[in-house]
C-alpha atoms as a PDB file:
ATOM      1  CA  UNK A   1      51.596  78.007  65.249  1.00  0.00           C
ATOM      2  CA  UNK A   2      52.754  79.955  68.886  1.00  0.00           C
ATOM      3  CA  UNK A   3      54.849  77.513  70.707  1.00  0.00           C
ATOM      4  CA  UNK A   4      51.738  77.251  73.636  1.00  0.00           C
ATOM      5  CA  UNK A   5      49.985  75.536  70.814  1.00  0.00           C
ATOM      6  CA  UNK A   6      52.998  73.540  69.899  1.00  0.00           C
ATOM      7  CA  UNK A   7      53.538  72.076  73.587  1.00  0.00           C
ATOM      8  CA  UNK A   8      49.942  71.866  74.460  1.00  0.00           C
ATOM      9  CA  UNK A   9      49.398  69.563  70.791  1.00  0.00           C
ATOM     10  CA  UNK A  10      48.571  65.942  71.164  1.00  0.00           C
ATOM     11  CA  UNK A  11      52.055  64.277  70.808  1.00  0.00           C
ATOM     12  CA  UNK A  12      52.332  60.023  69.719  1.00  0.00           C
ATOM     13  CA  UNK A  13      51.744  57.863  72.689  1.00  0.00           C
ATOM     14  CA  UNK A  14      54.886  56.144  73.146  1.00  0.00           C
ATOM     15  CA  UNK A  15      54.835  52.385  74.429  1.00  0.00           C
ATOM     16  CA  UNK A  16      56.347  50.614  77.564  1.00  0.00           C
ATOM     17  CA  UNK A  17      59.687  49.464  74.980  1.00  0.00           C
ATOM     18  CA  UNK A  18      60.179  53.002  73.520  1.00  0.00           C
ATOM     19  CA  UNK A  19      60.625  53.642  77.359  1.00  0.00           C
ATOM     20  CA  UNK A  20      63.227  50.553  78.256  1.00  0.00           C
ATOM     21  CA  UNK A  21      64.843  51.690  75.172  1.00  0.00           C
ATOM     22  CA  UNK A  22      65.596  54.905  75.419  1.00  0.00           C
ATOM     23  CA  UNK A  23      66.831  54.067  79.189  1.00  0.00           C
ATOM     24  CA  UNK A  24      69.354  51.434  77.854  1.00  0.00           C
ATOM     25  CA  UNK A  25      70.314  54.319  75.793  1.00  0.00           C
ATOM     26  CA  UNK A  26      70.506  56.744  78.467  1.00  0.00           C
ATOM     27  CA  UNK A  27      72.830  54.210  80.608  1.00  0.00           C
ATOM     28  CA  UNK A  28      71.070  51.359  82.000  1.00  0.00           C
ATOM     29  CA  UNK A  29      67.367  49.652  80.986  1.00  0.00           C
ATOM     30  CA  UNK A  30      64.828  50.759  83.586  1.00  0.00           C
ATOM     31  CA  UNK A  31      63.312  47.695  85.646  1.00  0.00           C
ATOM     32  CA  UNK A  32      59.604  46.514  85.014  1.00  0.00           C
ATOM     33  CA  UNK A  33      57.979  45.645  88.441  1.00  0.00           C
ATOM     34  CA  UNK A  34      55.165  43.899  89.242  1.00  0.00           C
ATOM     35  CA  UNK A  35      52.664  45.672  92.160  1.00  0.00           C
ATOM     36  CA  UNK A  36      49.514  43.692  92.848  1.00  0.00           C
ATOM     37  CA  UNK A  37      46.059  44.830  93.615  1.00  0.00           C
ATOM     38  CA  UNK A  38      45.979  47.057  96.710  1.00  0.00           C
ATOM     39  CA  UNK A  39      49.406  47.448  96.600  1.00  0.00           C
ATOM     40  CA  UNK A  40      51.202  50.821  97.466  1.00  0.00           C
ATOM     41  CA  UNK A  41      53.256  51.710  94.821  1.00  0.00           C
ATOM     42  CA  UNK A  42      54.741  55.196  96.798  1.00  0.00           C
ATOM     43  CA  UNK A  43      53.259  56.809  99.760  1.00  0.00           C
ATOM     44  CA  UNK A  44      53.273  60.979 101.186  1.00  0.00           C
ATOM     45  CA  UNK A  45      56.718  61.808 102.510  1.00  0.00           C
ATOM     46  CA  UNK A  46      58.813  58.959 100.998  1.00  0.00           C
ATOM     47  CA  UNK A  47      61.786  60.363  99.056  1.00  0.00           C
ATOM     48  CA  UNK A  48      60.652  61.426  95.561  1.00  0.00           C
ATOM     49  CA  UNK A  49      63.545  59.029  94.127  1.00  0.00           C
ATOM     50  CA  UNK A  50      61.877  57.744  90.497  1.00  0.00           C
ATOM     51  CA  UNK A  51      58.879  58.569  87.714  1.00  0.00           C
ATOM     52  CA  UNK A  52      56.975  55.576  87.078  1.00  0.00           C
ATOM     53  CA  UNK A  53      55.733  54.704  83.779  1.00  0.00           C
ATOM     54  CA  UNK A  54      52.091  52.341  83.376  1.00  0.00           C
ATOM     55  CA  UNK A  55      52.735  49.600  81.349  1.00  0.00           C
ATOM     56  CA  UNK A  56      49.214  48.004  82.473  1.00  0.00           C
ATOM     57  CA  UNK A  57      46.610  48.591  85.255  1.00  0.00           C
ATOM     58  CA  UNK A  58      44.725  51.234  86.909  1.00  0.00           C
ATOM     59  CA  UNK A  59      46.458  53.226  89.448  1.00  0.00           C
ATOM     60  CA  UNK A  60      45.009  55.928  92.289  1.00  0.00           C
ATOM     61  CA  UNK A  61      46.557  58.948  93.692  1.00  0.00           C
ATOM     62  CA  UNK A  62      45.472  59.947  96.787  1.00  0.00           C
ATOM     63  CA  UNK A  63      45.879  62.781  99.541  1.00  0.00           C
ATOM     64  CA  UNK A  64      45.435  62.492 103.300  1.00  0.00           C
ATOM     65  CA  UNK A  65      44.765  65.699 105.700  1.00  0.00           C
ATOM     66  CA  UNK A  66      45.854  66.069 108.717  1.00  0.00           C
ATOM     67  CA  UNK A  67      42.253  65.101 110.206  1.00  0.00           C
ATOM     68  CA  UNK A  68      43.036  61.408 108.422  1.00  0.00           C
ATOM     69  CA  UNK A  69      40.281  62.204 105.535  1.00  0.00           C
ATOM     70  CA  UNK A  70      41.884  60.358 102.258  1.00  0.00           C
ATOM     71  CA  UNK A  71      41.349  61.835  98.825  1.00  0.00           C
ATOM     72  CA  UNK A  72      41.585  60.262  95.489  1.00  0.00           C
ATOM     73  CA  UNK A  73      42.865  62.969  92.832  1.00  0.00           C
ATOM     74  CA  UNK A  74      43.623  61.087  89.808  1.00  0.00           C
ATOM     75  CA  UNK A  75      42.620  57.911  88.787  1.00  0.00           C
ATOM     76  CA  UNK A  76      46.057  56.860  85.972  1.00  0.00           C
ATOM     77  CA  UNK A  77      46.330  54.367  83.446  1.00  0.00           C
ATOM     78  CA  UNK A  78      47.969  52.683  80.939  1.00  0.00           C
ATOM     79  CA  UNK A  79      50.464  54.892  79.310  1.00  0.00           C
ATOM     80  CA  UNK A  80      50.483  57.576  81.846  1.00  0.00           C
ATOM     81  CA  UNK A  81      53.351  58.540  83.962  1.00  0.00           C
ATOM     82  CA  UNK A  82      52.775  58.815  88.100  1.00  0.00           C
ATOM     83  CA  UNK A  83      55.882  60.036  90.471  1.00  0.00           C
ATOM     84  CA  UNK A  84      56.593  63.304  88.495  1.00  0.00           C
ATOM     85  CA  UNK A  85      57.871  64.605  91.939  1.00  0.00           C
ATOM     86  CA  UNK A  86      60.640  63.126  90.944  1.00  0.00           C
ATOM     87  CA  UNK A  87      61.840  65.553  88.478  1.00  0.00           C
ATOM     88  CA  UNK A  88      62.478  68.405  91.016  1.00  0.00           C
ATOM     89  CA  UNK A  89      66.116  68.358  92.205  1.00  0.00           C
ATOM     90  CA  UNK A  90      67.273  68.240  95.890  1.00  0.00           C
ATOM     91  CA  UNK A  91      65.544  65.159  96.745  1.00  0.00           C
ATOM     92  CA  UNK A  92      61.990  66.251  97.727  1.00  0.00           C
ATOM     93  CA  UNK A  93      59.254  63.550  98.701  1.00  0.00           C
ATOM     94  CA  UNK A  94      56.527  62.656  97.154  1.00  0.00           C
ATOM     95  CA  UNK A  95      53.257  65.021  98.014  1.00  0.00           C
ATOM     96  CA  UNK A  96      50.929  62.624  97.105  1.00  0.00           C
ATOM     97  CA  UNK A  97      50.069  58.058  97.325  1.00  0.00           C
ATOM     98  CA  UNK A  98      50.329  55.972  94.983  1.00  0.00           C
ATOM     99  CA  UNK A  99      48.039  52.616  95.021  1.00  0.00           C
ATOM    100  CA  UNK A 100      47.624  49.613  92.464  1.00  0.00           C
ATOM    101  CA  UNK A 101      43.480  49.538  92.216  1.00  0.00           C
ATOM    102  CA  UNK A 102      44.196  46.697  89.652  1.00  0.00           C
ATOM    103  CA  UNK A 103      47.330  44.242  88.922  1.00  0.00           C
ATOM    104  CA  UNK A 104      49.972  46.656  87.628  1.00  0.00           C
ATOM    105  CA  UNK A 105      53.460  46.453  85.519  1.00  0.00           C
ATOM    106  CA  UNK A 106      55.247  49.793  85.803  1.00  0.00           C
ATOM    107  CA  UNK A 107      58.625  50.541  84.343  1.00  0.00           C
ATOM    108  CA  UNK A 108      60.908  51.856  86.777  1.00  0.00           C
ATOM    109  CA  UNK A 109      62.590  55.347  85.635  1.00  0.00           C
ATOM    110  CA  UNK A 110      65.241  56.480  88.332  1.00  0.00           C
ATOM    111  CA  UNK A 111      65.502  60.672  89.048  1.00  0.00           C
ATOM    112  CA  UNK A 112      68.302  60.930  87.113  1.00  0.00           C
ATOM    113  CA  UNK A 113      67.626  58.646  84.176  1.00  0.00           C
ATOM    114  CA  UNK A 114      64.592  60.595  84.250  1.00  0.00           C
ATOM    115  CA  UNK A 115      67.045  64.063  83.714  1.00  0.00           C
ATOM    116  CA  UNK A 116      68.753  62.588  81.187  1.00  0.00           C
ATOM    117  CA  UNK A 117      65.856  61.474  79.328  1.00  0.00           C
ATOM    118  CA  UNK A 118      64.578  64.816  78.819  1.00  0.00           C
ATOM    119  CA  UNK A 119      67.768  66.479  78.400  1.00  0.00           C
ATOM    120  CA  UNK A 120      68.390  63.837  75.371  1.00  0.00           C
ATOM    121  CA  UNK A 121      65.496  62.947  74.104  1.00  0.00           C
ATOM    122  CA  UNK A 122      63.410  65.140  72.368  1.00  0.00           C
ATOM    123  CA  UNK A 123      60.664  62.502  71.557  1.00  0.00           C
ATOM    124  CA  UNK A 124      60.577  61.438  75.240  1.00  0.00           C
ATOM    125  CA  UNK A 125      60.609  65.509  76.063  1.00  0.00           C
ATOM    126  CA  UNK A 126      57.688  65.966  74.574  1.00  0.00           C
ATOM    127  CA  UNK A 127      55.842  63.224  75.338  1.00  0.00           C
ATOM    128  CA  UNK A 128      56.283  64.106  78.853  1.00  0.00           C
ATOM    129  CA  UNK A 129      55.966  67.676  78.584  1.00  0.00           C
ATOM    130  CA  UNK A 130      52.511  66.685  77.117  1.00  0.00           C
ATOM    131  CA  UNK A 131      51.698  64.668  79.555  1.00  0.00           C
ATOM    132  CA  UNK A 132      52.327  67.124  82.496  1.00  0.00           C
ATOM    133  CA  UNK A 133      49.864  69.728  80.292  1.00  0.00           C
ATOM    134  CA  UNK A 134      47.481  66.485  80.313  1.00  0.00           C
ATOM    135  CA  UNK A 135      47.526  65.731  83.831  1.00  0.00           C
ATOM    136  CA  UNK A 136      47.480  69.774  84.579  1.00  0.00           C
ATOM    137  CA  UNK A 137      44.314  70.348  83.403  1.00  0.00           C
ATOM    138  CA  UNK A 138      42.814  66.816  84.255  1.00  0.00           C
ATOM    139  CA  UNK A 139      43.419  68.288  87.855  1.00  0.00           C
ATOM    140  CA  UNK A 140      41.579  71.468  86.828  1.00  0.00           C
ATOM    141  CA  UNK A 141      38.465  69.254  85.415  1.00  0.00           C
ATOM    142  CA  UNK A 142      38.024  67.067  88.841  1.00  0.00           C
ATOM    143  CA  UNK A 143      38.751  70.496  90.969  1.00  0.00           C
ATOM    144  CA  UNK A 144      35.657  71.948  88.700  1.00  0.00           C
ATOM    145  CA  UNK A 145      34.077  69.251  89.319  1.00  0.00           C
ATOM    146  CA  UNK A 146      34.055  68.691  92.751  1.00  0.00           C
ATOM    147  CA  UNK A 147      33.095  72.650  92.819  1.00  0.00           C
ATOM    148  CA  UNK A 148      30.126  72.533  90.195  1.00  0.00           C
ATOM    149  CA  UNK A 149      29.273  68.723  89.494  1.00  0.00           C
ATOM    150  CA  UNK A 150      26.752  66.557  91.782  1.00  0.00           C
ATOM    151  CA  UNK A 151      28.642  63.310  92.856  1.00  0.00           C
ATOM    152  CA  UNK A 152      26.293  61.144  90.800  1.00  0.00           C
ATOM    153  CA  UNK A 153      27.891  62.666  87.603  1.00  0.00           C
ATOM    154  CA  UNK A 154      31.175  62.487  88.937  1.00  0.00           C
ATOM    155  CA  UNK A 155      30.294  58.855  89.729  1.00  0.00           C
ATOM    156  CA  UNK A 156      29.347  58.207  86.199  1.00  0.00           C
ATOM    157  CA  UNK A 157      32.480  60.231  85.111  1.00  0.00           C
ATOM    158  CA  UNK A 158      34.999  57.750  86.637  1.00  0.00           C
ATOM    159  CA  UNK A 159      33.225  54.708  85.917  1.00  0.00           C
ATOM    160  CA  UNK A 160      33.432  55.230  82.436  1.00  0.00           C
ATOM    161  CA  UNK A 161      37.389  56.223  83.146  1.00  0.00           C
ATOM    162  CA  UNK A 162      38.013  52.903  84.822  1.00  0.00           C
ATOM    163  CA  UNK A 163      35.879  51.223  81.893  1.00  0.00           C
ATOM    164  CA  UNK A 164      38.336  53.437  79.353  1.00  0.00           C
ATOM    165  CA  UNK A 165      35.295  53.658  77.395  1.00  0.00           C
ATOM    166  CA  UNK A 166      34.829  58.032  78.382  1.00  0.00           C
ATOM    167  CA  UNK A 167      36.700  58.329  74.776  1.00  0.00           C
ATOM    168  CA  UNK A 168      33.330  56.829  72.772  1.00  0.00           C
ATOM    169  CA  UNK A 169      34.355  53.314  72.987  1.00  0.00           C
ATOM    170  CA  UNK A 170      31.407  51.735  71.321  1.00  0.00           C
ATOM    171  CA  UNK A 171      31.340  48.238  73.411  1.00  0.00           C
ATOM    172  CA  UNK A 172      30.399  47.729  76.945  1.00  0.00           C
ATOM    173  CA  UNK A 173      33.893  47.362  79.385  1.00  0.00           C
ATOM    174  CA  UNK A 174      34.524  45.689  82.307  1.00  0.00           C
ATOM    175  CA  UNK A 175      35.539  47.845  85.486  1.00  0.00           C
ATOM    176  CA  UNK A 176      38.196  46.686  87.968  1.00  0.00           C
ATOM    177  CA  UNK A 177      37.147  45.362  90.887  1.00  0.00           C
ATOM    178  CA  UNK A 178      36.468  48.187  93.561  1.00  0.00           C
ATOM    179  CA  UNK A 179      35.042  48.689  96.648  1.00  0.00           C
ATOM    180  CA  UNK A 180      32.038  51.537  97.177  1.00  0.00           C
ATOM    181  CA  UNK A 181      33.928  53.168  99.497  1.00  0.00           C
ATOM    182  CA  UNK A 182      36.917  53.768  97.311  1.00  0.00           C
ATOM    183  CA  UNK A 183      34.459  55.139  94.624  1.00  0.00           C
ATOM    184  CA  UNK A 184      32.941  57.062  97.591  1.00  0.00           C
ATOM    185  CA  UNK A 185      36.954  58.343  97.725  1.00  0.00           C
ATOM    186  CA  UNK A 186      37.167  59.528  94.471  1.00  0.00           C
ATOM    187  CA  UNK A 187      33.960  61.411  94.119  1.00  0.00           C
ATOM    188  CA  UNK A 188      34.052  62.834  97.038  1.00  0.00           C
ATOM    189  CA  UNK A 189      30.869  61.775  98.510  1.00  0.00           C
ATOM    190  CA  UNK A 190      29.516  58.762 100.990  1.00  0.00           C
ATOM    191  CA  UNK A 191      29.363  55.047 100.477  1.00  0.00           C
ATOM    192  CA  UNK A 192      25.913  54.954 101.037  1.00  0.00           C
ATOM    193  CA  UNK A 193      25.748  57.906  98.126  1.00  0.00           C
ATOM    194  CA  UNK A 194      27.641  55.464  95.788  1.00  0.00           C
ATOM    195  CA  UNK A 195      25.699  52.483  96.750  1.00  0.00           C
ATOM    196  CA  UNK A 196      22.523  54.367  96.281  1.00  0.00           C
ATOM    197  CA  UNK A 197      23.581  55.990  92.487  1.00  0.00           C
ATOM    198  CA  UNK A 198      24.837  52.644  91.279  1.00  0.00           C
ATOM    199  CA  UNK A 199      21.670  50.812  92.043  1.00  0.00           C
ATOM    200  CA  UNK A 200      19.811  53.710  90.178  1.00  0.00           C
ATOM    201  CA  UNK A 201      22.325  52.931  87.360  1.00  0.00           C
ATOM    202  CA  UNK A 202      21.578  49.264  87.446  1.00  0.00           C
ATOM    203  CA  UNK A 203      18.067  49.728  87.069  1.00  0.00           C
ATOM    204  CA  UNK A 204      18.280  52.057  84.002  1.00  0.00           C
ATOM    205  CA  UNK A 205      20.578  49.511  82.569  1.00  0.00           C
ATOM    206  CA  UNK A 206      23.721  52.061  82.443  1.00  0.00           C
ATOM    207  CA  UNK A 207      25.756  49.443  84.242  1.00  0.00           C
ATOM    208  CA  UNK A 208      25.379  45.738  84.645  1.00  0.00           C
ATOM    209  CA  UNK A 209      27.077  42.910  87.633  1.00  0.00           C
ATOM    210  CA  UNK A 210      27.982  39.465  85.796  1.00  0.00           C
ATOM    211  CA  UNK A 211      29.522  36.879  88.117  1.00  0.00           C
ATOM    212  CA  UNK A 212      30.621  39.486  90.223  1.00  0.00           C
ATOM    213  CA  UNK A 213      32.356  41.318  87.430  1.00  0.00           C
ATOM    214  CA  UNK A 214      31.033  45.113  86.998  1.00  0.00           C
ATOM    215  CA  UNK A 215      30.473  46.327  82.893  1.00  0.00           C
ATOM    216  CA  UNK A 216      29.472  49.742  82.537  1.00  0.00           C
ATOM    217  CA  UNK A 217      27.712  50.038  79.252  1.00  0.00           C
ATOM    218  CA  UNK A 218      27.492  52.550  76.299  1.00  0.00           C
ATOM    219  CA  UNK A 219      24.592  53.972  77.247  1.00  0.00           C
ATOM    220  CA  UNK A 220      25.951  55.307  80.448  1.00  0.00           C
ATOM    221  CA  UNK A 221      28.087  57.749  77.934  1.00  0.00           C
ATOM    222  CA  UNK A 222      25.309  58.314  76.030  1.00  0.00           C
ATOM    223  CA  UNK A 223      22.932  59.650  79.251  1.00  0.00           C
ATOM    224  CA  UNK A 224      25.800  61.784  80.226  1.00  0.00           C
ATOM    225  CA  UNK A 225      26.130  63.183  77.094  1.00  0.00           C
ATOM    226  CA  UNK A 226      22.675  63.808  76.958  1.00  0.00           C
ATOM    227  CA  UNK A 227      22.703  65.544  80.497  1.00  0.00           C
ATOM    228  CA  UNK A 228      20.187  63.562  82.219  1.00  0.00           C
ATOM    229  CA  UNK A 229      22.330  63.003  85.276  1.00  0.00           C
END
């Protein structure tokens, strides 16, 4: 095995307590905090000063241009890591917002906790090196995307991400609540687009509104699969 093949390999998913404990080990526990719906998290320009770790929720990261047009990039989830500015030295800032989308607990890892870590921990090192491949080439897939893919695939794409049923999850999921507009955000389209593609889905019975709570169900997986989107 090449050592490409050895980075880029699936490492264990390590758990919100393997992370506490290997900070208590590396000096000091790292904090869990609490960020509620709609809640920013870190925003563009603040100093890049700590690497979050999901513990529960959904989180978005967005970009703004200078005309004020917002982009969502990555939608992040439980077990994922968001803040990885933070690993570059000199105090930079983050490049990018982070937002809660759903209630959130996030374990706080400071910069240079966050040094330590991967100086000292080879489990944590390669979790995280893992990770960064991950969220590399999850940033190449929604950049193809937004090339290649119409918006009502990348629609269905990211509800079945929020559902965390994309992985073959055989029961329906619920879906955080969300506005159309901030699905407009993170395909890239218009909220009339959205509204229009998830009343199509409602009628095919992909996706389904229960006392106000969205489900998105197998079959929307299965017509994507089958590539009649």
């Amino acid at each position: 095995m090449t050592r490409t093949q050895a980075a880029s390999r699936k490492e264990a998913p390590i758990s919100a307590s393997d992370v506490r404990a290997m900070l208590s080990q590396a000096g000091r526990p790292g904090a869990v905090r609490r960020f509620t719906k709609g809640q920013s998290i870190f925003q563009a320009g603040e100093p890049a000063q700590a690497l979050f770790f999901i513990q529960e929720g959904k989180v978005t990261i967005s970009a703004v241009s200078e005309q004020g047009k917002e982009a969502i990039l990555i939608l992040a989830g439980d077990g994922d890591f968001i803040g990885e500015d933070a690993l570059i030295p000199n105090h930079t800032s983050y490049v990018t917002t982070a937002t809660a989308i759903a209630d959130c607990l996030l374990v706080t890892i400071e910069a240079d906790q966050l040094r330590r870590l991967l100086r000292e921990h080879q489990r944590f090192s390669q979790v995280f090196v893992s990770f960064l491949l991950s969220r590399n080439r999850q940033l190449k897939e929604s950049l193809v995307d937004q090339l290649f893919d119409h918006s009502e695939r990348r629609l269905a794409k990211i509800l079945l991400s929020l559902a965390g049923s994309e992985s073959g999850n055989p029961s329906d999921a619920a879906v955080p609540r969300i506005t159309h507009q901030t699905l407009a955000e993170m395909v890239g389209t218009t909220r009339p687009r959205v509204s229009f593609f998830m009343s199509r889905f409602r009628k095919l019975k992909l996706i389904e509104l229960k006392n106000r709570q969205l489900y998105v169900h197998r079959a929307l997986r299965d017509y994507l699969l089958h590539d009649r989107l």
